[in-house]
N, C-alpha and C. Protein backbone atom coordinates (compact mmCIF):
# COMPACT_ATOMS: atom_id res chain seq x y z
N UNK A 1 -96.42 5.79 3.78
CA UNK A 1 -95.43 5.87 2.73
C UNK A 1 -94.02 6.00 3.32
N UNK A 2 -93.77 6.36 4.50
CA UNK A 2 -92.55 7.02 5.19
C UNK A 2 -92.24 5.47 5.57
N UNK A 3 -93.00 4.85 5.87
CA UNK A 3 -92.25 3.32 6.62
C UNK A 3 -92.06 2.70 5.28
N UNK A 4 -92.20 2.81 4.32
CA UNK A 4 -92.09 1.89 3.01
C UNK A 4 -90.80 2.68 2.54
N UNK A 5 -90.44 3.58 2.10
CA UNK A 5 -89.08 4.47 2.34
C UNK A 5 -88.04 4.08 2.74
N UNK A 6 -88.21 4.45 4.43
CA UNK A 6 -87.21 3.82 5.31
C UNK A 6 -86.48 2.59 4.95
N UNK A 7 -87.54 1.53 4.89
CA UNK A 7 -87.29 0.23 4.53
C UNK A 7 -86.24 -0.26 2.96
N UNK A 8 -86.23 1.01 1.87
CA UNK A 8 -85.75 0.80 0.98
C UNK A 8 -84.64 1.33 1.13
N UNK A 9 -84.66 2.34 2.12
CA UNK A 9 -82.61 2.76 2.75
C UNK A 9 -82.22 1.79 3.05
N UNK A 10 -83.04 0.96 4.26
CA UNK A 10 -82.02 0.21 5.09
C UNK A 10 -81.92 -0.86 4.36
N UNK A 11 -82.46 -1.56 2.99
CA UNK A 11 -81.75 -2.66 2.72
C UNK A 11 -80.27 -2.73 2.01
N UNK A 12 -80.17 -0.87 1.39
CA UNK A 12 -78.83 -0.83 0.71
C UNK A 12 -77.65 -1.49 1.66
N UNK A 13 -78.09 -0.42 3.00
CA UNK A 13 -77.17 0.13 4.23
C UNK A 13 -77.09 -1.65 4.66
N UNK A 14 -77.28 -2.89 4.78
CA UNK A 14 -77.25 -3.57 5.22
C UNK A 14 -76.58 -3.87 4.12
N UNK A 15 -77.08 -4.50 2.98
CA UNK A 15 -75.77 -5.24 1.98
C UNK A 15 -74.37 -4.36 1.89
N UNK A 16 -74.20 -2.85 1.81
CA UNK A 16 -73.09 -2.77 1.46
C UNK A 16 -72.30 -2.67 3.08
N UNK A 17 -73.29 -2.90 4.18
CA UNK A 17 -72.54 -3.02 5.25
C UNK A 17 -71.90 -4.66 5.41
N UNK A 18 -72.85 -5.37 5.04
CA UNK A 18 -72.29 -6.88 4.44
C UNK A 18 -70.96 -6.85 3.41
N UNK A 19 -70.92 -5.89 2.64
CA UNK A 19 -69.83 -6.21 1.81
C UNK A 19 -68.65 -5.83 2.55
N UNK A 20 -68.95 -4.89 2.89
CA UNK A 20 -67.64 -4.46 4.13
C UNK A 20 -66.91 -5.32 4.80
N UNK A 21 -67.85 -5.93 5.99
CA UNK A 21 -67.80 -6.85 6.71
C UNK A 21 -67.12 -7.97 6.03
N UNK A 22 -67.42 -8.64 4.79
CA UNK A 22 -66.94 -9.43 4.09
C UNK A 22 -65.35 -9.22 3.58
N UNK A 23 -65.10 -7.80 3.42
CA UNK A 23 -64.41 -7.46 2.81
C UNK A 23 -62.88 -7.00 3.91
N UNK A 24 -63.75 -6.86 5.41
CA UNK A 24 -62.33 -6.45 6.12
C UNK A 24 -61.40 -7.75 6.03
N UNK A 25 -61.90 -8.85 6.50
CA UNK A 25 -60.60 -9.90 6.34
C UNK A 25 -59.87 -10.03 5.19
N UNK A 26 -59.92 -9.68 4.26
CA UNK A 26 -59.32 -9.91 2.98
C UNK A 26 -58.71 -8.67 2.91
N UNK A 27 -58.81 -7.56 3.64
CA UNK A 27 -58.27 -6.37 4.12
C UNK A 27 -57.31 -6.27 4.57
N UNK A 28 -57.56 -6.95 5.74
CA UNK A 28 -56.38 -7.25 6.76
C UNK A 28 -55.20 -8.49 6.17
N UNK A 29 -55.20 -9.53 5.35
CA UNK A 29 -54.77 -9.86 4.69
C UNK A 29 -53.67 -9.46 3.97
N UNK A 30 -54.20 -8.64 2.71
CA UNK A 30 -53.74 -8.14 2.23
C UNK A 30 -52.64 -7.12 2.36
N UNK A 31 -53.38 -6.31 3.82
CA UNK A 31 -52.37 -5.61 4.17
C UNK A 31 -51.08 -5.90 5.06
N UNK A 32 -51.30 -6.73 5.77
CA UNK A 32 -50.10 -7.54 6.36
C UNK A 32 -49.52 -8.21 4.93
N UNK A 33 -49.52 -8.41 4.06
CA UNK A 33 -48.91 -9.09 3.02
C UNK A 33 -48.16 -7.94 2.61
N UNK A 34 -49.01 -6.88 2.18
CA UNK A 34 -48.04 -5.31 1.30
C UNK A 34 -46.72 -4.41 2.55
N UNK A 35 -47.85 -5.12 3.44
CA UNK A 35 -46.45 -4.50 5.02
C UNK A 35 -45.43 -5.36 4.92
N UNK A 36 -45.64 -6.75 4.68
CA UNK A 36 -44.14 -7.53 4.81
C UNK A 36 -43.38 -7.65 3.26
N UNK A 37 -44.17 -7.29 2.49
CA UNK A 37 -43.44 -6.99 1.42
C UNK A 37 -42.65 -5.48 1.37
N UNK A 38 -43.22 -4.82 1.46
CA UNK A 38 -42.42 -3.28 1.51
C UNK A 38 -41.75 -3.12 2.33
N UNK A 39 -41.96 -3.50 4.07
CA UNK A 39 -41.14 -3.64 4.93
C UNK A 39 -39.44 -3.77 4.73
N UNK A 40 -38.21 -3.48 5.23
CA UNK A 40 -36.91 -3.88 5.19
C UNK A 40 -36.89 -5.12 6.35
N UNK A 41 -36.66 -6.33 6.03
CA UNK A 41 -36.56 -6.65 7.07
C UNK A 41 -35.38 -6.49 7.79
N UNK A 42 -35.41 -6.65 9.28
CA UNK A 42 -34.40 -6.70 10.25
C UNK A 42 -34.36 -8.26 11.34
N UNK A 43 -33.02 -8.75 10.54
CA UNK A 43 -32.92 -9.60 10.94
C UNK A 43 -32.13 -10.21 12.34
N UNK A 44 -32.22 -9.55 13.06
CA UNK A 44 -31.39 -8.62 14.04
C UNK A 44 -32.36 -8.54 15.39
N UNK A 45 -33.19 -8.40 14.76
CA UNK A 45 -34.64 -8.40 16.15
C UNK A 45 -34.22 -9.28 17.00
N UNK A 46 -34.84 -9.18 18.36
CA UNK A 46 -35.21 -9.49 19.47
C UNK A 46 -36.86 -9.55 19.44
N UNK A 47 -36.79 -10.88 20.37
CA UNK A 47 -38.29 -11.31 21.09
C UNK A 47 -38.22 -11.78 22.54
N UNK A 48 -38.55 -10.76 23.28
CA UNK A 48 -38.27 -10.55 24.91
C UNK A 48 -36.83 -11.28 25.71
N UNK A 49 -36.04 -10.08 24.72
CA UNK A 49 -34.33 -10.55 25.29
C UNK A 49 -33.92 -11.91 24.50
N UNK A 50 -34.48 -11.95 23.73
CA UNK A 50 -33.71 -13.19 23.06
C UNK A 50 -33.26 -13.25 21.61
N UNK A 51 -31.89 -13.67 21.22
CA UNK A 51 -31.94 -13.21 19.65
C UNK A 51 -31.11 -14.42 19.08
N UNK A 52 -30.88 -14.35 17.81
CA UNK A 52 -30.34 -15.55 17.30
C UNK A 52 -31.32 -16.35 17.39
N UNK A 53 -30.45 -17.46 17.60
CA UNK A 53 -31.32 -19.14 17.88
C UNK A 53 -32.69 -18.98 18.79
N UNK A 54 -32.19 -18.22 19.62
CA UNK A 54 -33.04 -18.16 20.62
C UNK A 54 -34.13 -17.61 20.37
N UNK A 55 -34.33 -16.62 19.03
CA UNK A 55 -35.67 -16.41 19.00
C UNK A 55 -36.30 -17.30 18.14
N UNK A 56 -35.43 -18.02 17.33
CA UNK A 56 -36.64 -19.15 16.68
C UNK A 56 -36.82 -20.09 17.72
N UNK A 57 -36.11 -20.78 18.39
CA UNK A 57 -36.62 -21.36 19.86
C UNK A 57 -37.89 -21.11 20.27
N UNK A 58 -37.65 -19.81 20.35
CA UNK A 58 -38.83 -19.27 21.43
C UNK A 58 -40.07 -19.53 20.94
N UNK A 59 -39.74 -18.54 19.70
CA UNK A 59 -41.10 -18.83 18.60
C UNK A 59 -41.59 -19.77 18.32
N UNK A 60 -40.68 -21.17 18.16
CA UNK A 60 -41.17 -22.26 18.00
C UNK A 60 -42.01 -22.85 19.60
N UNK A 61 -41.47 -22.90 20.43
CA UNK A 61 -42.36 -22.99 21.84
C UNK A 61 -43.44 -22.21 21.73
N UNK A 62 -43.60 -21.18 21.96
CA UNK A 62 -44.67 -20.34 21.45
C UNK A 62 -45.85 -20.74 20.78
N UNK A 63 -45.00 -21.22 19.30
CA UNK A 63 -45.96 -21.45 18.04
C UNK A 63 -46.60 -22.95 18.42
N UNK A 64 -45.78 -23.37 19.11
CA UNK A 64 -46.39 -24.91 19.61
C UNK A 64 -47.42 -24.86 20.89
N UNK A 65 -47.34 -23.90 21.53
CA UNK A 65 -48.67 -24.16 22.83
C UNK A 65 -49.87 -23.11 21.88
N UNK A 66 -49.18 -21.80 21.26
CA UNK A 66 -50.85 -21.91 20.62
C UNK A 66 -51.10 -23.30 19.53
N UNK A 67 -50.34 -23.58 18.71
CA UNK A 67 -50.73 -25.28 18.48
C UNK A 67 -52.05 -26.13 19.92
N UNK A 68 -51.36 -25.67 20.47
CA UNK A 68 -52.29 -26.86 21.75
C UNK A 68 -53.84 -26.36 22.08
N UNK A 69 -53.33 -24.88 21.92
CA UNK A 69 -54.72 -23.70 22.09
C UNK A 69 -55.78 -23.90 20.89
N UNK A 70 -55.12 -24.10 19.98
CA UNK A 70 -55.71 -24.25 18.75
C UNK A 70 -56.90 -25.51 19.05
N UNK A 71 -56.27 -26.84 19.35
CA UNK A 71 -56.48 -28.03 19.58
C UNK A 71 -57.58 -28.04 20.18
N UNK A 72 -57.28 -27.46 21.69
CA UNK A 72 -58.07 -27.67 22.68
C UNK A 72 -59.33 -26.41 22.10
N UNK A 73 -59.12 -25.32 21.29
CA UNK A 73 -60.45 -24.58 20.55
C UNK A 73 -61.18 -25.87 19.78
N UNK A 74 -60.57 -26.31 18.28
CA UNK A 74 -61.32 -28.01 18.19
C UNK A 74 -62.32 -28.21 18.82
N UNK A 75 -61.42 -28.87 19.91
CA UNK A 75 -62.45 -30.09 20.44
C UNK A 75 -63.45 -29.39 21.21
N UNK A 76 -63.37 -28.37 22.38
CA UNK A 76 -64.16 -27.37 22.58
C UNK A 76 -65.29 -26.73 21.68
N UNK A 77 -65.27 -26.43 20.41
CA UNK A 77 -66.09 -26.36 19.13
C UNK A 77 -66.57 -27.33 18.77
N UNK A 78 -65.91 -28.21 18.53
CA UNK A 78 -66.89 -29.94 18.58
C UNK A 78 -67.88 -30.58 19.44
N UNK A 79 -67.75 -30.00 20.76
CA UNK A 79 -68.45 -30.53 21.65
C UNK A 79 -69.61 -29.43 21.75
N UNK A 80 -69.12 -28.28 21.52
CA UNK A 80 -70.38 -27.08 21.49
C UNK A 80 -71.50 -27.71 20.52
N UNK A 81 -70.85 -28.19 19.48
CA UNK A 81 -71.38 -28.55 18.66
C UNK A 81 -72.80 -29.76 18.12
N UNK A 82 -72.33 -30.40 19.35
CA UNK A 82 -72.20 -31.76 19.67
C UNK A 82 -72.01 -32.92 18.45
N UNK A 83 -70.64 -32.34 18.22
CA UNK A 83 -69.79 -33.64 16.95
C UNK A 83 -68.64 -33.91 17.83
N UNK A 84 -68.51 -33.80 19.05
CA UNK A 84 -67.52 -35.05 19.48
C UNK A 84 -68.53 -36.12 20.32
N UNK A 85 -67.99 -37.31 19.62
CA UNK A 85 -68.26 -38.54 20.11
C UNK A 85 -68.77 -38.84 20.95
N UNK A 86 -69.46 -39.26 22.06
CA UNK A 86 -69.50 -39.89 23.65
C UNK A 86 -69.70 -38.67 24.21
N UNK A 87 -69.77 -37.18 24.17
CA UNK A 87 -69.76 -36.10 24.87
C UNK A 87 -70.30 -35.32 25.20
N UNK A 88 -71.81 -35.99 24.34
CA UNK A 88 -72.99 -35.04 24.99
C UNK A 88 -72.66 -33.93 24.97
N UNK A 89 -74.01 -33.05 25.28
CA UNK A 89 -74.38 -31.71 25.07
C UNK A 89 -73.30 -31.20 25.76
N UNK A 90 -72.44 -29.64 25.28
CA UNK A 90 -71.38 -29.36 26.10
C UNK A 90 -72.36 -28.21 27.30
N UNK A 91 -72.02 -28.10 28.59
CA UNK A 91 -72.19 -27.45 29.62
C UNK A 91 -72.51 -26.11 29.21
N UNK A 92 -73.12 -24.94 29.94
CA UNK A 92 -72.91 -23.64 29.67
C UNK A 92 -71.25 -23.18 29.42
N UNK A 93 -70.71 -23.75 30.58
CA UNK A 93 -69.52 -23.04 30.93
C UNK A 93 -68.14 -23.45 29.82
N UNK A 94 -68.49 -24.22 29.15
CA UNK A 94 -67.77 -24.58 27.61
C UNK A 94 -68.02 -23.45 26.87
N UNK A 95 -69.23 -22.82 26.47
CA UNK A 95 -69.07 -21.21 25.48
C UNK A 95 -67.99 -20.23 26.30
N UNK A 96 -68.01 -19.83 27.35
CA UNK A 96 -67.31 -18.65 27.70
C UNK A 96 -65.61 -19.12 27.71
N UNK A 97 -65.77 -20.48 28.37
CA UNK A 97 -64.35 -20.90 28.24
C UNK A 97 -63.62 -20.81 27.21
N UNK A 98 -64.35 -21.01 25.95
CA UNK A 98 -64.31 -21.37 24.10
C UNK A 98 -63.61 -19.77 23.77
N UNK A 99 -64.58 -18.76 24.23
CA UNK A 99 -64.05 -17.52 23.62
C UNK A 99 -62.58 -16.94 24.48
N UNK A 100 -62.83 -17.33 25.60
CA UNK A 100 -61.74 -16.74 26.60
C UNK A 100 -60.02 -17.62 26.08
N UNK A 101 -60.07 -18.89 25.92
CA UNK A 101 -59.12 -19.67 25.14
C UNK A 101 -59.08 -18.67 23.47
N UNK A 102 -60.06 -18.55 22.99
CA UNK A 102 -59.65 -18.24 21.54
C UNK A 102 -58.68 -16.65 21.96
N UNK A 103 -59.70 -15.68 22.89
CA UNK A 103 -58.54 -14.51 23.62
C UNK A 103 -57.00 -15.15 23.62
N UNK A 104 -56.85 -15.75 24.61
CA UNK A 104 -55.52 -15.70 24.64
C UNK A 104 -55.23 -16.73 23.26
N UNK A 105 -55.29 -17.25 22.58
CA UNK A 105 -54.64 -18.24 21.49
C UNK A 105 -54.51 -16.32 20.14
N UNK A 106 -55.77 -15.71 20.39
CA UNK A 106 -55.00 -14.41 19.05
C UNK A 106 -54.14 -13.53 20.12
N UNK A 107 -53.68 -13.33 21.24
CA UNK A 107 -52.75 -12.71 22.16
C UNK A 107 -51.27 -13.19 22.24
N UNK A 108 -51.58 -14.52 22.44
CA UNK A 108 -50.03 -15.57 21.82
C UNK A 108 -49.53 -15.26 20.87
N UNK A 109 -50.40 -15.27 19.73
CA UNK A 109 -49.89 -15.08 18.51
C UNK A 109 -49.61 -13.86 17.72
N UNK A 110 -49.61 -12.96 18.68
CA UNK A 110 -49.31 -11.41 18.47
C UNK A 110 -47.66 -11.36 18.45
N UNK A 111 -46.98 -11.72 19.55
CA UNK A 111 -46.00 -11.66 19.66
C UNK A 111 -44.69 -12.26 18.36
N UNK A 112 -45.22 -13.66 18.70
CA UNK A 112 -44.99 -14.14 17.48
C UNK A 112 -44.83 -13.74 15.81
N UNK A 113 -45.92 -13.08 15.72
CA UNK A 113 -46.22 -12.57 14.22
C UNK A 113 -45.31 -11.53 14.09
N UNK A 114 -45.55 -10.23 15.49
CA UNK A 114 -44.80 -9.34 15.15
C UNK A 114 -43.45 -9.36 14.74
N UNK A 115 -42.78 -10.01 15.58
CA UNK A 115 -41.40 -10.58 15.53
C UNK A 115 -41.17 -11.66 13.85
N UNK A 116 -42.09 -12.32 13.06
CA UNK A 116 -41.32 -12.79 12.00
C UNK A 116 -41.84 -11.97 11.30
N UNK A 117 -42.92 -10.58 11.39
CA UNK A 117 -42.92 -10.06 9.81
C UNK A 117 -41.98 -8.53 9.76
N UNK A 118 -41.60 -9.06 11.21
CA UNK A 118 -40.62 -7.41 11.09
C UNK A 118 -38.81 -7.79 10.92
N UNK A 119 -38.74 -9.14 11.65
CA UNK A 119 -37.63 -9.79 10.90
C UNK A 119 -37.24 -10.19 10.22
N UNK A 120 -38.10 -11.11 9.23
CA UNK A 120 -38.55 -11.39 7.98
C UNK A 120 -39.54 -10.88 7.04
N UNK A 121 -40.36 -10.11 7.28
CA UNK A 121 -41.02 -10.13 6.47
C UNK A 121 -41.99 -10.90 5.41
N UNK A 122 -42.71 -10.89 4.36
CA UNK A 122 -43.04 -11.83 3.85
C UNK A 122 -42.09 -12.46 2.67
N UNK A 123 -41.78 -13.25 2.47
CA UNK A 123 -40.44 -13.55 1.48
C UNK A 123 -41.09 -14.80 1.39
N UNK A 124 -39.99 -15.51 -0.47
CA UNK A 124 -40.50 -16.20 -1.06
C UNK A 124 -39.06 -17.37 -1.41
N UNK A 125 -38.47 -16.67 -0.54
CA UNK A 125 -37.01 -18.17 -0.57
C UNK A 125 -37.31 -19.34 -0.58
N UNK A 126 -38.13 -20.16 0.03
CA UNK A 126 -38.78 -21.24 -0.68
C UNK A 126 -39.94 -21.62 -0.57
N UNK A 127 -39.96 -22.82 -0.42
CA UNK A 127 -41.94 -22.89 -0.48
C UNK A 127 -42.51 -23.21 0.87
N UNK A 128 -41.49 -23.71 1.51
CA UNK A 128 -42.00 -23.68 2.87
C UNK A 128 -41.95 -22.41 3.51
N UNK A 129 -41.07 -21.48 3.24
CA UNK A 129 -40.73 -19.95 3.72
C UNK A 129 -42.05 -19.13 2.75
N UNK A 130 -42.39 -19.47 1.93
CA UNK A 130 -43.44 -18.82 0.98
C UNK A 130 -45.23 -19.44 1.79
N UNK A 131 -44.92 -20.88 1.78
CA UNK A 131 -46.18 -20.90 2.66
C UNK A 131 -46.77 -20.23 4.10
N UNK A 132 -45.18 -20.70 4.88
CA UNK A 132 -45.40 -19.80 5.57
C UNK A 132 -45.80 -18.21 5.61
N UNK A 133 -45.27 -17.56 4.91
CA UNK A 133 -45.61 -16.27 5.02
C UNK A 133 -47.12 -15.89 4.70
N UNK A 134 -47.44 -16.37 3.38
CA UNK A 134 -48.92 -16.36 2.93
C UNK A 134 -50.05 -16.91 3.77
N UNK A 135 -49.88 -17.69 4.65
CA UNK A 135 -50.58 -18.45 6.03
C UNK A 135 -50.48 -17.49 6.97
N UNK A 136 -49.60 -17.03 7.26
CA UNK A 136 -49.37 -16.06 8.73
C UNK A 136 -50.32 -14.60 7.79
N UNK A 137 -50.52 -14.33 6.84
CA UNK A 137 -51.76 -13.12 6.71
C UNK A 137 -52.83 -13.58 6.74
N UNK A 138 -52.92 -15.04 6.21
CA UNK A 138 -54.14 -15.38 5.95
C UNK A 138 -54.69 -15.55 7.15
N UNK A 139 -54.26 -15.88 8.19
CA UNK A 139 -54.31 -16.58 9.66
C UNK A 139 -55.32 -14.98 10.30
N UNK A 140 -54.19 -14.02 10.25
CA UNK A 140 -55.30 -12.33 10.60
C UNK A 140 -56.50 -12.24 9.81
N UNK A 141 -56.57 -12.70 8.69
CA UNK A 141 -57.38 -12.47 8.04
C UNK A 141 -58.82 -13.09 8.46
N UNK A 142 -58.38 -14.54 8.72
CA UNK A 142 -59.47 -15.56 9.40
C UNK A 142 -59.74 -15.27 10.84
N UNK A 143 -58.82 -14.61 12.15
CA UNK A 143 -59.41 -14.37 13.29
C UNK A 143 -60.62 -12.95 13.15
N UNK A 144 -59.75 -12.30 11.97
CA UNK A 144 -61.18 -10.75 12.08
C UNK A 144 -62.61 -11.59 11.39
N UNK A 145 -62.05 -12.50 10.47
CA UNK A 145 -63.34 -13.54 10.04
C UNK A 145 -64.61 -13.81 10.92
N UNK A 146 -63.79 -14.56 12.08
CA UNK A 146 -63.96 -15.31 13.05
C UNK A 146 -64.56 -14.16 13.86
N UNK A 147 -64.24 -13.11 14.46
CA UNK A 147 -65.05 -12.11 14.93
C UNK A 147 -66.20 -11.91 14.58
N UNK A 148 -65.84 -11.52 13.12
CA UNK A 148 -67.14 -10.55 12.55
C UNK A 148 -68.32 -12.16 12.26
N UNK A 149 -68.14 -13.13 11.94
CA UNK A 149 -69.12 -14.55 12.09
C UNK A 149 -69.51 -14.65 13.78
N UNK A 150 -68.99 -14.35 14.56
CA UNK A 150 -69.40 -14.70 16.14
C UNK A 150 -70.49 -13.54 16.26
N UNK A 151 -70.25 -12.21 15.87
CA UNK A 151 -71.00 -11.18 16.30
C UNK A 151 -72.32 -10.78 15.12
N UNK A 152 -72.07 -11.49 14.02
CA UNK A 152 -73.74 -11.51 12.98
C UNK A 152 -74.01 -12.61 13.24
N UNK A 153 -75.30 -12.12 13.62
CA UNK A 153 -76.98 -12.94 13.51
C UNK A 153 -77.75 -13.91 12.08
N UNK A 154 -76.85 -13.05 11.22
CA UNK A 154 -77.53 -13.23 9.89
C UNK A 154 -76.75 -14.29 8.49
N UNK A 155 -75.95 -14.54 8.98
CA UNK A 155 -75.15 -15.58 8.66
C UNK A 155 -75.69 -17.67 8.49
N UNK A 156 -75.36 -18.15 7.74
CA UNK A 156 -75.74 -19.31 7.85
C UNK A 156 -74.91 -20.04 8.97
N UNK A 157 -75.46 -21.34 9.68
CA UNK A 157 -75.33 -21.73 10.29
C UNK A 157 -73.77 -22.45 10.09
N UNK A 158 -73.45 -22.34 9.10
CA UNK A 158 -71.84 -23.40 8.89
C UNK A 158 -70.81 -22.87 9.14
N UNK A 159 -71.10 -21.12 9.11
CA UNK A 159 -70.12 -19.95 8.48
C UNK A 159 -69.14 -19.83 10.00
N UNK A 160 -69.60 -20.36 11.27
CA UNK A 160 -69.29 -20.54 12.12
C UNK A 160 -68.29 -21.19 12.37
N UNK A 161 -68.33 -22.75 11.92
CA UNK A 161 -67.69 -23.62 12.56
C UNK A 161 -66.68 -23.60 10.84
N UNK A 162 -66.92 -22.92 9.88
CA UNK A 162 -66.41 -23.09 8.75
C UNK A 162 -64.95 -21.71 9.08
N UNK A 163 -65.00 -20.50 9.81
CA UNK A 163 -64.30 -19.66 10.27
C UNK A 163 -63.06 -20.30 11.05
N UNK A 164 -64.11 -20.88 12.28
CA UNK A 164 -63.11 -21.82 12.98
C UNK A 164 -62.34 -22.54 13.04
N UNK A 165 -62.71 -23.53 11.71
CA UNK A 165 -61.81 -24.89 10.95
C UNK A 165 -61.09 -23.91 10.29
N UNK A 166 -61.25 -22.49 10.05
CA UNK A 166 -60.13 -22.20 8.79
C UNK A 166 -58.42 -21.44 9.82
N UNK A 167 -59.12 -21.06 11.11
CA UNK A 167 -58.05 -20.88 11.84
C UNK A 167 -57.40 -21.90 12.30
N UNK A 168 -58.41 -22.87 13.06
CA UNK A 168 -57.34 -24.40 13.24
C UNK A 168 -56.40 -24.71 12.18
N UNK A 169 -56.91 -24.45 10.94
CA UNK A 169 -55.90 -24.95 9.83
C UNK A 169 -54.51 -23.99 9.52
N UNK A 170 -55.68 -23.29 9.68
CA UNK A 170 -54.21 -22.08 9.20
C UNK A 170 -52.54 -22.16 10.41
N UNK A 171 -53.44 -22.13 11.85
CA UNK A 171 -52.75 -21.94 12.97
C UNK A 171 -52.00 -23.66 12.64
N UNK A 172 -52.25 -24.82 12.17
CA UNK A 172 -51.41 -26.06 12.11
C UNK A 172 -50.41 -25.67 10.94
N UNK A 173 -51.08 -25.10 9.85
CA UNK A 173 -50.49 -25.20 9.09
C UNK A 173 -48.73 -24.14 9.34
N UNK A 174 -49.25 -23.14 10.04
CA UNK A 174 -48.07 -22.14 10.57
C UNK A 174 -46.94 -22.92 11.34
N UNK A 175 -47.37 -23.53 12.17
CA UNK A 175 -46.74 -24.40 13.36
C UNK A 175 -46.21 -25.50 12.55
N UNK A 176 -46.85 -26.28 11.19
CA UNK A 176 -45.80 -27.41 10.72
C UNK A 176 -44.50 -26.54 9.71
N UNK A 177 -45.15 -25.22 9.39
CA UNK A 177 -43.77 -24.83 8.45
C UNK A 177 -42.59 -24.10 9.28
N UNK A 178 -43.05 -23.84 10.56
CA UNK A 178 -42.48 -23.08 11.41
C UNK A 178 -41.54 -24.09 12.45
N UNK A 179 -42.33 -24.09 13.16
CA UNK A 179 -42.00 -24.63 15.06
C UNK A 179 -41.51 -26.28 14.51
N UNK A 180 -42.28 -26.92 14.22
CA UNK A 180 -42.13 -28.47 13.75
C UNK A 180 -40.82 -28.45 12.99
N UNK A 181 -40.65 -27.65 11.85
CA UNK A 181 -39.64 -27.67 11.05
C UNK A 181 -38.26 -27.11 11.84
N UNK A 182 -38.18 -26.56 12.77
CA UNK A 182 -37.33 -25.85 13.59
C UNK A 182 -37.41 -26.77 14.89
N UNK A 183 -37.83 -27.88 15.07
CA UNK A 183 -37.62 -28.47 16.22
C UNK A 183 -37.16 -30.52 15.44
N UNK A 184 -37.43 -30.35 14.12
CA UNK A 184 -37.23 -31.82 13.78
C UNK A 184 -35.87 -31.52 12.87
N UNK A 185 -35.14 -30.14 12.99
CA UNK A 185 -34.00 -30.16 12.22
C UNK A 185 -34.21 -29.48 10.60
N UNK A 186 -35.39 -29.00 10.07
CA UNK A 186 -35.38 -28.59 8.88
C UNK A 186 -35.96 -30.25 8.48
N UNK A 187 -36.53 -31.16 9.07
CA UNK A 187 -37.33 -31.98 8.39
C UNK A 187 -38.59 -32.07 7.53
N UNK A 188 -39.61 -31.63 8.27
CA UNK A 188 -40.68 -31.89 7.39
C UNK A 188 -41.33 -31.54 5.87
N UNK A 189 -41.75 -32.49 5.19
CA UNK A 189 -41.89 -31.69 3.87
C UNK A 189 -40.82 -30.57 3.06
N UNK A 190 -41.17 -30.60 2.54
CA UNK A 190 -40.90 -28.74 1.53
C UNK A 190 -39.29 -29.17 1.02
């Protein structure tokens, strides 16, 4: 009777540990959204000695090689996968490489973030300044995603590469309202 018991704890303790789990990214989200809203911004910041022009510069360089990090995660995930083309099964040494690239691509983008939600904040001046902002939480929201899908077992098989596509997107989508738009003159879209 004691093992039939047990068994009816641990299925609570597993779903509402599932809801949790489900529930931190939309957590983290959220709360980078209520931080850059309540926040004052200071527009005045520095990003390692550089201010003015120079820190959207930077940021935009920045925002453009994790762009490349992003990329090269892709095709790296595609080939794990084996959905790129001509490329056969990927090697052992493609998984460790895969996570060690995704390391530094959420390390890049630390700097970065800190620096526009403490200078800006989240703001809604227009829609490219509004996308942006709502992308840059959503973006934290999808790497703790992306964690907590790498480290359960119990997950369907898509939830994987469905995490992954949502950071590639998010991370392009940051880089065309950002870096692109700050390197083509205030061109694209919006």
């Amino acid at each position: 009777m004691t093992g039939h018991t047990g068994a009816r704890t641990r299925r609570p303790a597993r779903r509402v540990a599932g809801f949790l789990a489900a529930l931190l990214p939309v957590a983290v989200a959220v709360g980078l959204y209520a931080f850059g809203r309540t926040h004052t911004p200071d527009y005045t910041s520095g990003l390692f000695g550089q201010h003015g022009v120079g820190v959207i510069d930077l940021k935009a360089r920045l925002g453009s090689a994790l762009m490349a990090l992003a990329l090269v995660q892709l095709l790296l995930g595609l080939w794990m996968y084996r959905r790129l083309p001509g490329a056969g099964a990927a090697p052992h040494r493609v998984h460790p490489a895969h996570r060690l690239i995704g390391l530094l691509a959420f390390l890049l983008s630390l700097p970065i973030a800190y620096q526009c939600i403490t200078a800006y904040g989240v703001d809604f001046t227009s829609s490219r300044v509004a996308v942006h902002s709502i992308t840059g939480c959503v973006l934290y929201g999808a790497f703790v995603a992306k964690v907590l899908v790498v480290h359960s077992r119990r997950l369907p098989g898509w939830a994987l590469p469905a995490a992954g596509g949502t950071l590639v997107v998010a991370i392009a989508l940051m880089w065309y309202t950002a870096a692109l738009w700050f390197f083509t003159g205030s061109a694209p879209g919006f």
